[in-house]
Protein backbone atom coordinates (compact mmCIF):
# COMPACT_ATOMS: atom_id res chain seq x y z
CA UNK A 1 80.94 87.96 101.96
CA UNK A 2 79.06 87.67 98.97
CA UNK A 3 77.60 91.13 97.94
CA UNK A 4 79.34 93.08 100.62
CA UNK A 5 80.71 96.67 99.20
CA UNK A 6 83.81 97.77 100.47
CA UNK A 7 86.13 101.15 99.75
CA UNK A 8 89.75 100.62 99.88
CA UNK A 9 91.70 102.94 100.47
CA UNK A 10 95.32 103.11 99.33
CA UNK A 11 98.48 105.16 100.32
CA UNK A 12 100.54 106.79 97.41
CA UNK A 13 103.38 104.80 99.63
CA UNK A 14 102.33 101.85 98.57
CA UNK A 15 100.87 102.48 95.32
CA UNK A 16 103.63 103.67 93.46
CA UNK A 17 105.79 103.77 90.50
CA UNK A 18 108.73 102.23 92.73
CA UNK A 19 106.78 99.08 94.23
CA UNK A 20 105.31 96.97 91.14
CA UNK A 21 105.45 94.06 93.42
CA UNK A 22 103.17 95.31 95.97
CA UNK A 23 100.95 96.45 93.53
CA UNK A 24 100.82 93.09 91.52
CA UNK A 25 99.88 91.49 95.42
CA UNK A 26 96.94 93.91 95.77
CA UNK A 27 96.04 93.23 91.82
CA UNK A 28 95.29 89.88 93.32
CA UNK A 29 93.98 90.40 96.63
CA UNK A 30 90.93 92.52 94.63
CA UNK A 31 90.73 90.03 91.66
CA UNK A 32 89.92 87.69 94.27
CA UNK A 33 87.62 89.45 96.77
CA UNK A 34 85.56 90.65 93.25
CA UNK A 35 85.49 86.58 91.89
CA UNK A 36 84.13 85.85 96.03
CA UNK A 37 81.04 88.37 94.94
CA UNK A 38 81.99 91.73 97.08
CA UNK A 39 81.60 94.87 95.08
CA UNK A 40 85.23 97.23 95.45
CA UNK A 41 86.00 100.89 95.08
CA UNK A 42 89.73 102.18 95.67
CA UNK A 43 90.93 105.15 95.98
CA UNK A 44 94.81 105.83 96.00
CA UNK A 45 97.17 108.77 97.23
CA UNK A 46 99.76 110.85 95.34
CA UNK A 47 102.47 109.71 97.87
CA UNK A 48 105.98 111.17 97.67
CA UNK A 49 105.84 112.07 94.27
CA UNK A 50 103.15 113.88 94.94
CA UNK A 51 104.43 116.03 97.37
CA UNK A 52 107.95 116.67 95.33
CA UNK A 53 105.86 118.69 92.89
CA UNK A 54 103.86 120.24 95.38
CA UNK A 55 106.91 121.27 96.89
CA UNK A 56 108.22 122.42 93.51
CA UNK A 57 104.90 124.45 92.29
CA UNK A 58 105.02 126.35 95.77
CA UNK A 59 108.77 127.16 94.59
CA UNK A 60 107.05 128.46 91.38
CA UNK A 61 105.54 130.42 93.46
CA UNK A 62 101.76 128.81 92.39
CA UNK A 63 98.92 129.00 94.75
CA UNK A 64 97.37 126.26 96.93
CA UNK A 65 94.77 125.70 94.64
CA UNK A 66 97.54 124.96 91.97
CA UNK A 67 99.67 122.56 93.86
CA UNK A 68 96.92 120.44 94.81
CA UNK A 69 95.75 119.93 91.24
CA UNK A 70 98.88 119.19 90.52
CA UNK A 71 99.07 116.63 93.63
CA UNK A 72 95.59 115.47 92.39
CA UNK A 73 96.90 114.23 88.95
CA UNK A 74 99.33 112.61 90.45
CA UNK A 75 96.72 110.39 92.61
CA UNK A 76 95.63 110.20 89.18
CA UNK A 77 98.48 108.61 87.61
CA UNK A 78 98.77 106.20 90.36
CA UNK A 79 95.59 104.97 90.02
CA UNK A 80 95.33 104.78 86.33
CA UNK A 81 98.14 102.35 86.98
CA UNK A 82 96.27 100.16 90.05
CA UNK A 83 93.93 100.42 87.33
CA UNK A 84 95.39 99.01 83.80
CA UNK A 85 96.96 96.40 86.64
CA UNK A 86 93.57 95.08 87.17
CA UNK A 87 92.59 94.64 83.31
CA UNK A 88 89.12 94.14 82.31
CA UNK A 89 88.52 94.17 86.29
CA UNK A 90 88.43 98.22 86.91
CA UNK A 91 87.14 101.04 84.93
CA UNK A 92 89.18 103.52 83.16
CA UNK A 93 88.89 105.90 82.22
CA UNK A 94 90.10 106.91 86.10
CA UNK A 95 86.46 109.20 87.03
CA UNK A 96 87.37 113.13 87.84
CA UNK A 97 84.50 113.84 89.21
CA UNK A 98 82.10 112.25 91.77
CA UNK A 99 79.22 111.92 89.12
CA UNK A 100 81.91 110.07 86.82
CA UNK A 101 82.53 107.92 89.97
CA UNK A 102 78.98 106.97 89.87
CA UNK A 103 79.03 106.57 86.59
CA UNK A 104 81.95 104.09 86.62
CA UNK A 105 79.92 102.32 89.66
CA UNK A 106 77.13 101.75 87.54
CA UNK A 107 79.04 99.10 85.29
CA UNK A 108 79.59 96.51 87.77
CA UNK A 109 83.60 96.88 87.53
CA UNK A 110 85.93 97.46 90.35
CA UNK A 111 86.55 101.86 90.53
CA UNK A 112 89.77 103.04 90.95
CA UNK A 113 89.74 106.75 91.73
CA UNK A 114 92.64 109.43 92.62
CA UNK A 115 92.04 113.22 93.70
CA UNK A 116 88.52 114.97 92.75
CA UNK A 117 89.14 118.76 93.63
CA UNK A 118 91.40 120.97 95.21
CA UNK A 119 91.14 121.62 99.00
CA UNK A 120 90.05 117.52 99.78
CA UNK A 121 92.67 114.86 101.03
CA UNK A 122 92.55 111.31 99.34
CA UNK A 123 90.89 110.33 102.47
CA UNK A 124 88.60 112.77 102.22
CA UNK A 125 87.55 111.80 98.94
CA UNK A 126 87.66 108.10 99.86
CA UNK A 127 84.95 108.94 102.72
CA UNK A 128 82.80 110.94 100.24
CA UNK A 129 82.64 108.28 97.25
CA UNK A 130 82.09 105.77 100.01
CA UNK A 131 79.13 107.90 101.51
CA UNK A 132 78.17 108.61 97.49
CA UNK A 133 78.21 104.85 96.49
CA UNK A 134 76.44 103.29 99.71
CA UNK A 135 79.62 101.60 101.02
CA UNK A 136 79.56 101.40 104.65
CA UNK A 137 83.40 99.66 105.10
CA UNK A 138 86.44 101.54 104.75
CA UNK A 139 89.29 99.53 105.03
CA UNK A 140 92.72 102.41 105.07
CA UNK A 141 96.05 100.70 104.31
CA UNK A 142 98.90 103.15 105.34
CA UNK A 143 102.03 102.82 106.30
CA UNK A 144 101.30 102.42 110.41
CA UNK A 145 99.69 99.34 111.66
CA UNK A 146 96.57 101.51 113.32
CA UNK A 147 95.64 104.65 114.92
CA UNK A 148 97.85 105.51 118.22
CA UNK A 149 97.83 107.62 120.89
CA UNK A 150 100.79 110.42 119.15
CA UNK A 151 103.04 109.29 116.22
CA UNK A 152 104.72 106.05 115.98
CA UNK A 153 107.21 107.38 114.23
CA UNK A 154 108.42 109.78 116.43
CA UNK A 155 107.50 108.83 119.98
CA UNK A 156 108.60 104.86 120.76
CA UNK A 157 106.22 104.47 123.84
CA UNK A 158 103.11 105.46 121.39
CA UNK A 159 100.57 102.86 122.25
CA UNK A 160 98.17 101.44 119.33
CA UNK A 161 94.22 101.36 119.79
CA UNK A 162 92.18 98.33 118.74
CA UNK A 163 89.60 100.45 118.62
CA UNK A 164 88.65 103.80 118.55
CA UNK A 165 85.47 105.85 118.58
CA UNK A 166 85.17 108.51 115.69
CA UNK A 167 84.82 111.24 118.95
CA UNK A 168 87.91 110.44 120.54
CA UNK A 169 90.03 109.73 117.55
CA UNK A 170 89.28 113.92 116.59
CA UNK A 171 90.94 114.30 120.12
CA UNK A 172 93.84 112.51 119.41
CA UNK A 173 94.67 113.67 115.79
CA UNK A 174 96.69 116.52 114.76
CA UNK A 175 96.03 117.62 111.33
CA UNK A 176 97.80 119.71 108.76
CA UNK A 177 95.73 121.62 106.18
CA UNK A 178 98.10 122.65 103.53
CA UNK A 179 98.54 120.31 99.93
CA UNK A 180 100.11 117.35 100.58
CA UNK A 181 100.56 117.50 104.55
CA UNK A 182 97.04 115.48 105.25
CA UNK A 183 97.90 112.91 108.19
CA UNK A 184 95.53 109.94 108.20
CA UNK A 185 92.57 111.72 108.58
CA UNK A 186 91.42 115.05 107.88
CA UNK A 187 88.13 116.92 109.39
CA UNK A 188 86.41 116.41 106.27
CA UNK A 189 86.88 112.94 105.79
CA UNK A 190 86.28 112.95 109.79
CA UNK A 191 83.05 114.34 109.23
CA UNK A 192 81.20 112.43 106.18
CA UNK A 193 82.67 109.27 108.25
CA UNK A 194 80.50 110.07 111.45
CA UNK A 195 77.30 111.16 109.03
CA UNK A 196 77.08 108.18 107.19
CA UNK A 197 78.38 105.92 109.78
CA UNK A 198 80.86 104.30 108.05
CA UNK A 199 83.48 102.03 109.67
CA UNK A 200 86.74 102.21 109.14
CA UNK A 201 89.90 99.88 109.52
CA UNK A 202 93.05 100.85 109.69
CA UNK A 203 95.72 98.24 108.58
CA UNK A 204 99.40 98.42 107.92
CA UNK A 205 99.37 98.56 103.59
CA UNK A 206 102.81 97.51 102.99
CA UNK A 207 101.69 93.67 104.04
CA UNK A 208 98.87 93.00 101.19
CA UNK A 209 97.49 90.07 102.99
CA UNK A 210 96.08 92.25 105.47
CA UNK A 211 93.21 93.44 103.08
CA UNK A 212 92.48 90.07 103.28
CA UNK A 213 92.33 89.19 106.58
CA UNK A 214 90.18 91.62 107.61
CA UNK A 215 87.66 90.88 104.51
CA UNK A 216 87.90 87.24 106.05
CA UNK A 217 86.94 88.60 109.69
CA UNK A 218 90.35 88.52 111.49
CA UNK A 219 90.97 91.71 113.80
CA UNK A 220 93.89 93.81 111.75
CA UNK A 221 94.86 97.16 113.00
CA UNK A 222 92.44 100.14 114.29
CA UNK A 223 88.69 100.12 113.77
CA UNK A 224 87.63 103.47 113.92
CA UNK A 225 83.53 103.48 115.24
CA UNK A 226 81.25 106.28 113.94
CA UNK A 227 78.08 105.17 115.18
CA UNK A 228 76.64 102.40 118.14
């Protein structure tokens, strides 16, 4: 839809140093949702590497504040790269701040944005630059196809929800609070969600096409409700 402004979020599993593939799919799948008119903002995870140096700056003995900077550049690096993949589409320098993120907004060009400060998951910073820009559609590729009822990954009978209000999915989460050890969504990013109403999808990241299904109206994954 012509106009429309949408954040996209991205795992550090998929956006990565070890998948150039995937990211050359979703180098496409933005080209062309910015050439059909919609307005994009991305903002992408530290992933595994991420964690491996949080994981070795704790063995340093650094404090939390440390190892997430340190996890932070790392977002950083991964989306200078979604970045230079998109060319004269995205801004770089990548914005380390939010006022640089509205400063990038301001040109027109697709924003590609990592970690802002220490203490704030990716998704929490991809709810706050969505509240910050206006965007009202956040669509989350992970590596799950949607929000269940406990974790896919460890319990086989976990059943997926097609939808989900913001109230109940706060129910159903269990969150971790330490650097690197965010799960989907964290109570920040739970809360600037269900203040600015902003709707979020869910979608298994690994298959790019997704992204575009659900910009094309097809039902991918979990939408998460924050407002009626």
């Amino acid at each position: 839809m012509a106009g429309e402004k949408v954040l996209l979020k991205l795992s550090g599993k998929i956006v990565n140093p070890d998948s150039p593939e995937l990211i050359e799919r979703y180098v496409q799948a933005i080209i062309r949702a910015v050439d059909s008119g919609r307005r994009i903002a991305v903002v992408v995870g530290g992933g595994q590497q991420a964690r491996t140096y949080i994981r070795c700056a704790r063995a340093l003995g650094l404090n939390n504040a440390q190892a997430d900077m340190i996890g932070i550049e790392i977002a950083r690096i991964n989306a200078l790269l979604l970045a230079y993949a998109l060319g004269d589409y995205a801004y770089v320098p990548i914005p380390r701040s939010i006022e640089d993120v509205q400063r990038a907004w301001s040109t027109g060009k697709v924003v590609v944005v990592g970690g802002l400060q220490p203490g704030q998951s990716t998704a929490a910073v991809a709810a706050v630059v969505a509240e910050t820009l206006g965007i009202r559609r956040m669509l989350y590729a992970t590596d799950v196809d949607g929000v269940y009822d406990k974790d896919p990954k460890r319990f086989p009978d976990a059943k997926r929800f097609d939808s989900i209000s913001i109230d109940v999915l706060e129910q159903v989460m269990s969150q971790r609070f330490e650097a690197g050890g965010y799960e989907l969504l964290d109570p920040i990013a739970v809360q600037v969600i269900k203040r600015s109403c902003i709707e979020v999808v869910v979608f298994n990241g690994f298959d790019s096409g997704n992204f575009e299904k659900i910009l094309s109206g097809e039902a991918v994954g979990t939408k998460i409700i924050s407002c009626r």
